[in-house]
PDB file of N, CA and C in Angstrom:
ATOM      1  N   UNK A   1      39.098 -25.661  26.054  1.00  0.00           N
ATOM      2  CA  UNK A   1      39.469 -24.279  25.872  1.00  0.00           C
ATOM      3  C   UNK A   1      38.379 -23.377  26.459  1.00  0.00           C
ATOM      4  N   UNK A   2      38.676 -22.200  27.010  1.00  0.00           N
ATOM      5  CA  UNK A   2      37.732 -20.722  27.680  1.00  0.00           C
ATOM      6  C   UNK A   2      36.992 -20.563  26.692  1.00  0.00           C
ATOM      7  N   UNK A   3      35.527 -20.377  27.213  1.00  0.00           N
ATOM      8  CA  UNK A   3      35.078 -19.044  25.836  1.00  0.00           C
ATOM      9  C   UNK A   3      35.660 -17.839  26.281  1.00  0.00           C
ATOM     10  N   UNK A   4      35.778 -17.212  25.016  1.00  0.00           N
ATOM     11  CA  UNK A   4      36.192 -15.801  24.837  1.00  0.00           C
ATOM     12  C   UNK A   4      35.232 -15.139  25.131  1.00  0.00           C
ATOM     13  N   UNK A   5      35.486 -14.004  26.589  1.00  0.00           N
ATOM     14  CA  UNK A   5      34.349 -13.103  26.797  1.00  0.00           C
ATOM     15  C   UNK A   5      34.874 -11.863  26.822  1.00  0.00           C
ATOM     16  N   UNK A   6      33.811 -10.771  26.255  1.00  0.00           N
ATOM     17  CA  UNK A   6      34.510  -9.604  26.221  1.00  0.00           C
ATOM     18  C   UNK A   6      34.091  -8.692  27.273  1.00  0.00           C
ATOM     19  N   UNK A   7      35.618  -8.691  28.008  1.00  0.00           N
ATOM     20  CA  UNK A   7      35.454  -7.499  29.208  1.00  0.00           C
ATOM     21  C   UNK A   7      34.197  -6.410  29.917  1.00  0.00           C
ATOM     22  N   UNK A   8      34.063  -5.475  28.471  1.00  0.00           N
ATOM     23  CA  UNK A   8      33.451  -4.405  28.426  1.00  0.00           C
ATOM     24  C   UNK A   8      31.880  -5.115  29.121  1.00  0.00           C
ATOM     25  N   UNK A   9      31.399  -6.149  27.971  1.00  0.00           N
ATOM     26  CA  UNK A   9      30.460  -6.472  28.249  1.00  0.00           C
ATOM     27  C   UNK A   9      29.613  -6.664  29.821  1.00  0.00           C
ATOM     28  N   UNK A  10      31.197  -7.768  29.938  1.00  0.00           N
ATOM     29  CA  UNK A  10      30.950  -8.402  31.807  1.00  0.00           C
ATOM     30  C   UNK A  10      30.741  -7.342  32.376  1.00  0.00           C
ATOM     31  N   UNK A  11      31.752  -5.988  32.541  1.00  0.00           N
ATOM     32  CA  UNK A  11      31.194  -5.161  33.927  1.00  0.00           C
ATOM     33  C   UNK A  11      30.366  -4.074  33.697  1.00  0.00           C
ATOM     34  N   UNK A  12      29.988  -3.767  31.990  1.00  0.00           N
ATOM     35  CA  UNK A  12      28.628  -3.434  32.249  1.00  0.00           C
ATOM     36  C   UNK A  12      26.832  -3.898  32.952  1.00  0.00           C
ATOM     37  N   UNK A  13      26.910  -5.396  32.571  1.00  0.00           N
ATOM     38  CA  UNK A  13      26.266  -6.382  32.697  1.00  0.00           C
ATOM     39  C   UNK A  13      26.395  -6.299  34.642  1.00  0.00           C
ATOM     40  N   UNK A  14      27.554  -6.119  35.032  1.00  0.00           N
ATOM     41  CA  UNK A  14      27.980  -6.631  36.504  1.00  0.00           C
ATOM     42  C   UNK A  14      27.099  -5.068  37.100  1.00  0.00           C
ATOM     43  N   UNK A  15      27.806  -3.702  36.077  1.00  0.00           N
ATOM     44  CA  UNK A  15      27.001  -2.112  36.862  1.00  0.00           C
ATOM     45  C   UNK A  15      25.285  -1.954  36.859  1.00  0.00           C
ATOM     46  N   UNK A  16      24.880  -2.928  35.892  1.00  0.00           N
ATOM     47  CA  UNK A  16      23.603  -3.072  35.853  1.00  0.00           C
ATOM     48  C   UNK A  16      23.034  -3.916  36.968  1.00  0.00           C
ATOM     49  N   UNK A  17      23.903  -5.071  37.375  1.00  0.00           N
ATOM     50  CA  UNK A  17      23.391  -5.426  38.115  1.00  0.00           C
ATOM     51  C   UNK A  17      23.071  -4.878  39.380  1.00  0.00           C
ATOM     52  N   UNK A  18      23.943  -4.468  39.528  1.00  0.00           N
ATOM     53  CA  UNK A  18      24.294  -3.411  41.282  1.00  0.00           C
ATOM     54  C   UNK A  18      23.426  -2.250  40.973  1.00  0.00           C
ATOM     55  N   UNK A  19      23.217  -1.798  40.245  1.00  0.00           N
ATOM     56  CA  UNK A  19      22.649  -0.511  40.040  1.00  0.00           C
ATOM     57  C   UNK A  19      20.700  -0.686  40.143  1.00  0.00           C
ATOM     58  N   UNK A  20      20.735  -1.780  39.593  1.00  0.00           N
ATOM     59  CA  UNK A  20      19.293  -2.591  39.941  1.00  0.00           C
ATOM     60  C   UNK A  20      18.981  -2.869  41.037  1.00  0.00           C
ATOM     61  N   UNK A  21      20.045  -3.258  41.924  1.00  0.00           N
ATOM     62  CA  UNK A  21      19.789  -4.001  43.164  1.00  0.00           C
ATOM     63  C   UNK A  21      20.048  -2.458  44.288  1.00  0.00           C
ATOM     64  N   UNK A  22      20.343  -1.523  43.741  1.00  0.00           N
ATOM     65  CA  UNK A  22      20.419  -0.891  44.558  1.00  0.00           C
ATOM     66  C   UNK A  22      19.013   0.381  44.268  1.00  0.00           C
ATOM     67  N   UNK A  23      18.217   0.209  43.079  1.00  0.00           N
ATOM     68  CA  UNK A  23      17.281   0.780  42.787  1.00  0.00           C
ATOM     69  C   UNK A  23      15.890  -0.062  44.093  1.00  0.00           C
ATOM     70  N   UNK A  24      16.127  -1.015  43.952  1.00  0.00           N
ATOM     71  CA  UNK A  24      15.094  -1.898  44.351  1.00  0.00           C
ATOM     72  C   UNK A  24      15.747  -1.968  46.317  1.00  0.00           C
ATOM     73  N   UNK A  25      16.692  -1.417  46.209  1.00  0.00           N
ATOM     74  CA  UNK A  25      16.680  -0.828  48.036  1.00  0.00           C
ATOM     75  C   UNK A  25      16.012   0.272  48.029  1.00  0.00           C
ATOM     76  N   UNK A  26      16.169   1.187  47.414  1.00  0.00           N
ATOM     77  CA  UNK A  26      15.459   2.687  47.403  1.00  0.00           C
ATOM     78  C   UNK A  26      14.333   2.680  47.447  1.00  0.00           C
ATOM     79  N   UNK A  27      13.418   1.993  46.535  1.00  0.00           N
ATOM     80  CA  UNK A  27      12.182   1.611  46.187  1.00  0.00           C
ATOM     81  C   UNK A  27      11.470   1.096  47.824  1.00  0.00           C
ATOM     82  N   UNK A  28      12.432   0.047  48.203  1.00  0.00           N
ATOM     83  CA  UNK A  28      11.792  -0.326  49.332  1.00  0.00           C
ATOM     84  C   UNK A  28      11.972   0.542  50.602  1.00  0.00           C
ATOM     85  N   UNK A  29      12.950   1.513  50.555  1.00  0.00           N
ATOM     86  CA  UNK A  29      13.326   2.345  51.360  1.00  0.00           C
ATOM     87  C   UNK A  29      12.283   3.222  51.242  1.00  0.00           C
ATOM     88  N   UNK A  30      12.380   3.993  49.964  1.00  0.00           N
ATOM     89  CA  UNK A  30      11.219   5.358  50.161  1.00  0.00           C
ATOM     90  C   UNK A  30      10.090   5.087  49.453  1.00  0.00           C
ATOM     91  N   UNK A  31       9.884   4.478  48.693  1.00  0.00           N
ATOM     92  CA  UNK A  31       8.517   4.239  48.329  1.00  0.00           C
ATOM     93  C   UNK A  31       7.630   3.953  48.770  1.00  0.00           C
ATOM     94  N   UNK A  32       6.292   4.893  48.953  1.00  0.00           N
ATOM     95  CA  UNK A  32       4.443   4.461  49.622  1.00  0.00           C
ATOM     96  C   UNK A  32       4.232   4.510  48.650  1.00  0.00           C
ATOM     97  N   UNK A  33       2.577   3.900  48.709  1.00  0.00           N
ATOM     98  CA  UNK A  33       1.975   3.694  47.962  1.00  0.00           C
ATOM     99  C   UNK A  33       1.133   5.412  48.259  1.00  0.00           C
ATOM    100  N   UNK A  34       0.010   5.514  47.837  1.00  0.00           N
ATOM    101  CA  UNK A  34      -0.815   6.833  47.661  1.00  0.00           C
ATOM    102  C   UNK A  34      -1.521   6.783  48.777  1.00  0.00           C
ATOM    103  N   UNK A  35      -2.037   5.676  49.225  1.00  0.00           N
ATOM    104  CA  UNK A  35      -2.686   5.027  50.048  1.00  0.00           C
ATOM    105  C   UNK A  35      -2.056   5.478  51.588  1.00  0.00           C
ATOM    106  N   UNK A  36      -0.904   5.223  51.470  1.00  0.00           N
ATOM    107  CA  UNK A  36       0.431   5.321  52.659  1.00  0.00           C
ATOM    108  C   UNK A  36       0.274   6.379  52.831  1.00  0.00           C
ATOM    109  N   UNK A  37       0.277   7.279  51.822  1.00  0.00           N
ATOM    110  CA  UNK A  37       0.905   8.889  52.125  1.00  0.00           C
ATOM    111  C   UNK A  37      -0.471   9.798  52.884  1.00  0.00           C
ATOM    112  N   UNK A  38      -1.865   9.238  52.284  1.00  0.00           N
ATOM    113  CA  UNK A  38      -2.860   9.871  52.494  1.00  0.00           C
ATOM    114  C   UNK A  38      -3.214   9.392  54.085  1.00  0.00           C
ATOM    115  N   UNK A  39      -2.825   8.238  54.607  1.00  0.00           N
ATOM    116  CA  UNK A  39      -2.986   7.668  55.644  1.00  0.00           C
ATOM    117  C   UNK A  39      -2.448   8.617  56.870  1.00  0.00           C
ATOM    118  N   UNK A  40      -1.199   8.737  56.156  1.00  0.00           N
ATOM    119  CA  UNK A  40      -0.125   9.484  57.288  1.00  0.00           C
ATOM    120  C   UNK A  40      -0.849  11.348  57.065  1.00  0.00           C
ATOM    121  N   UNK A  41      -0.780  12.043  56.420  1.00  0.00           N
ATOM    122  CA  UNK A  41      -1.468  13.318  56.172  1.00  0.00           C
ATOM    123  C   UNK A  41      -2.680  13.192  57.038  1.00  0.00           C
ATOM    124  N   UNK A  42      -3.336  12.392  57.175  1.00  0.00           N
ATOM    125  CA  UNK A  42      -4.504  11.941  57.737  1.00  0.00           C
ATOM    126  C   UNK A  42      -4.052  12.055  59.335  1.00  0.00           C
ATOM    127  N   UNK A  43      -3.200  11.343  59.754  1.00  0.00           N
ATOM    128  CA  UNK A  43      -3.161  10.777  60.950  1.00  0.00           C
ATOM    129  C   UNK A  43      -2.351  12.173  61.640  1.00  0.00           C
ATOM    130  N   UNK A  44      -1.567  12.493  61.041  1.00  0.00           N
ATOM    131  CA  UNK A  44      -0.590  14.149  61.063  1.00  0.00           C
ATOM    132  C   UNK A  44      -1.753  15.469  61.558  1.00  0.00           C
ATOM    133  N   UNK A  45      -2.863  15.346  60.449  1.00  0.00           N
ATOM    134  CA  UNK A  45      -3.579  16.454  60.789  1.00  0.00           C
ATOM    135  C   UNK A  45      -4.736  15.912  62.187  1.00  0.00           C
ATOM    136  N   UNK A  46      -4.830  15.174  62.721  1.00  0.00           N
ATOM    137  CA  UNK A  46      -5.840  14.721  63.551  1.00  0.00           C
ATOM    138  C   UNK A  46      -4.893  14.809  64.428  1.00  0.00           C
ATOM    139  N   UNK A  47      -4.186  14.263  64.260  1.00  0.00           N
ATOM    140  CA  UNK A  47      -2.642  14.649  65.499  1.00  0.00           C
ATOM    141  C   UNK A  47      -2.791  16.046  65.954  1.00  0.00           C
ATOM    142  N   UNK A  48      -2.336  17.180  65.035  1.00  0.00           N
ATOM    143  CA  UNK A  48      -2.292  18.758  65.143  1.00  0.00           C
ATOM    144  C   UNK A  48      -3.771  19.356  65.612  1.00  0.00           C
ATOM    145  N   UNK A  49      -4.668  18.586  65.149  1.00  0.00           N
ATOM    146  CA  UNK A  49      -5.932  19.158  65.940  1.00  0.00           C
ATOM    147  C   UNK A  49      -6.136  19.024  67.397  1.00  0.00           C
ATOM    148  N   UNK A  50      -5.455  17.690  67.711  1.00  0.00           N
ATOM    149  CA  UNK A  50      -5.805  17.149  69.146  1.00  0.00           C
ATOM    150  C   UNK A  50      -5.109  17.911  69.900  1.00  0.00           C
ATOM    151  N   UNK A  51      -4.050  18.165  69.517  1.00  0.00           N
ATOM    152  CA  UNK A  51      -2.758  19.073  70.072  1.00  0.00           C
ATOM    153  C   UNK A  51      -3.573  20.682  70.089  1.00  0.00           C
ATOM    154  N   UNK A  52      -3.879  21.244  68.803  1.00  0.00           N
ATOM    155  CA  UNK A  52      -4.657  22.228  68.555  1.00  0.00           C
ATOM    156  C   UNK A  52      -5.750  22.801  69.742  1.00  0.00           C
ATOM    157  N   UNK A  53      -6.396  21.662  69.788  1.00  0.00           N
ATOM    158  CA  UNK A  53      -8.120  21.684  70.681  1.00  0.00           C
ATOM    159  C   UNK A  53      -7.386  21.600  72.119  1.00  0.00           C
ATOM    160  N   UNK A  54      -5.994  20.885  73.166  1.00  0.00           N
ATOM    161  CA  UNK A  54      -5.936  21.188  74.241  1.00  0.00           C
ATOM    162  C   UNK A  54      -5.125  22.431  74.676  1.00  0.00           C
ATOM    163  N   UNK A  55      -4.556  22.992  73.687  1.00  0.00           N
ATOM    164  CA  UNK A  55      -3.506  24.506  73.914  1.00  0.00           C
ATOM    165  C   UNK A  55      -4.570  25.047  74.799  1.00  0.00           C
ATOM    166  N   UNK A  56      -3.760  25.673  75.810  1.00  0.00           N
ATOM    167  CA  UNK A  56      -4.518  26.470  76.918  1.00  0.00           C
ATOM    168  C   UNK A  56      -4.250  28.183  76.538  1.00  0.00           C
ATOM    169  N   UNK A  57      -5.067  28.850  76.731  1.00  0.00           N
ATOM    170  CA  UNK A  57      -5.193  30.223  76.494  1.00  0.00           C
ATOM    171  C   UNK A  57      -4.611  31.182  77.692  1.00  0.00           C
ATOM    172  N   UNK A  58      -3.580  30.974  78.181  1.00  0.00           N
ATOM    173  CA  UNK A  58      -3.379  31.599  78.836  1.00  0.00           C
ATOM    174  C   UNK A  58      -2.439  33.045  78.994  1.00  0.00           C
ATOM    175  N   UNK A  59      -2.906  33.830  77.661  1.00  0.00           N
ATOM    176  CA  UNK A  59      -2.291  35.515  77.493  1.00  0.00           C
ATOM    177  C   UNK A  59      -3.240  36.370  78.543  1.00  0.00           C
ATOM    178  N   UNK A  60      -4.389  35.842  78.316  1.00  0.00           N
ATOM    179  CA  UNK A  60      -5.066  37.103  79.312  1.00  0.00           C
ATOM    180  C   UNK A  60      -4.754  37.012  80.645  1.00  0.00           C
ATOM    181  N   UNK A  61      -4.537  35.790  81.168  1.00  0.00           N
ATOM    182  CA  UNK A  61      -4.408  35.730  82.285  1.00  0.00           C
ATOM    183  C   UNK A  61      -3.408  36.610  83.533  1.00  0.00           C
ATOM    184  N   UNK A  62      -1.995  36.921  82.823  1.00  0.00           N
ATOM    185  CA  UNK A  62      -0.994  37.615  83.393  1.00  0.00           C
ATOM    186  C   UNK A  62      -1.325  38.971  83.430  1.00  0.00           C
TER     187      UNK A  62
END
């Protein structure tokens, strides 16, 4: 004979599962560490300086 299982249970049990597995895409999707973020801020502003320091001045010229 089946065990008797109750419905409700299974596809809560089933939304948890998916709902987990889809937490732990996100996580790997958008989550840095502090480390990550300060790296990139880092690399962003040394970027904008380099860019910064070759802009040519050329208003007086015309």
């Amino acid at each position: 004979m089946a065990e008797i299982v109750n419905l409700n249970r299974v596809k809560k049990a089933r939304a948890r599962a998916e709902a987990e597995a889809e937490a732990a895409a996100n996580r790997a999707k958008h989550g840095r560490t502090k480390a990550e973020k300060a790296a990139d801020r880092a690399a962003e502003e040394q970027r904008r300086r380099l860019l910064d320091g070759a802009e040519r001045d050329d208003a007086g010229e015309k």
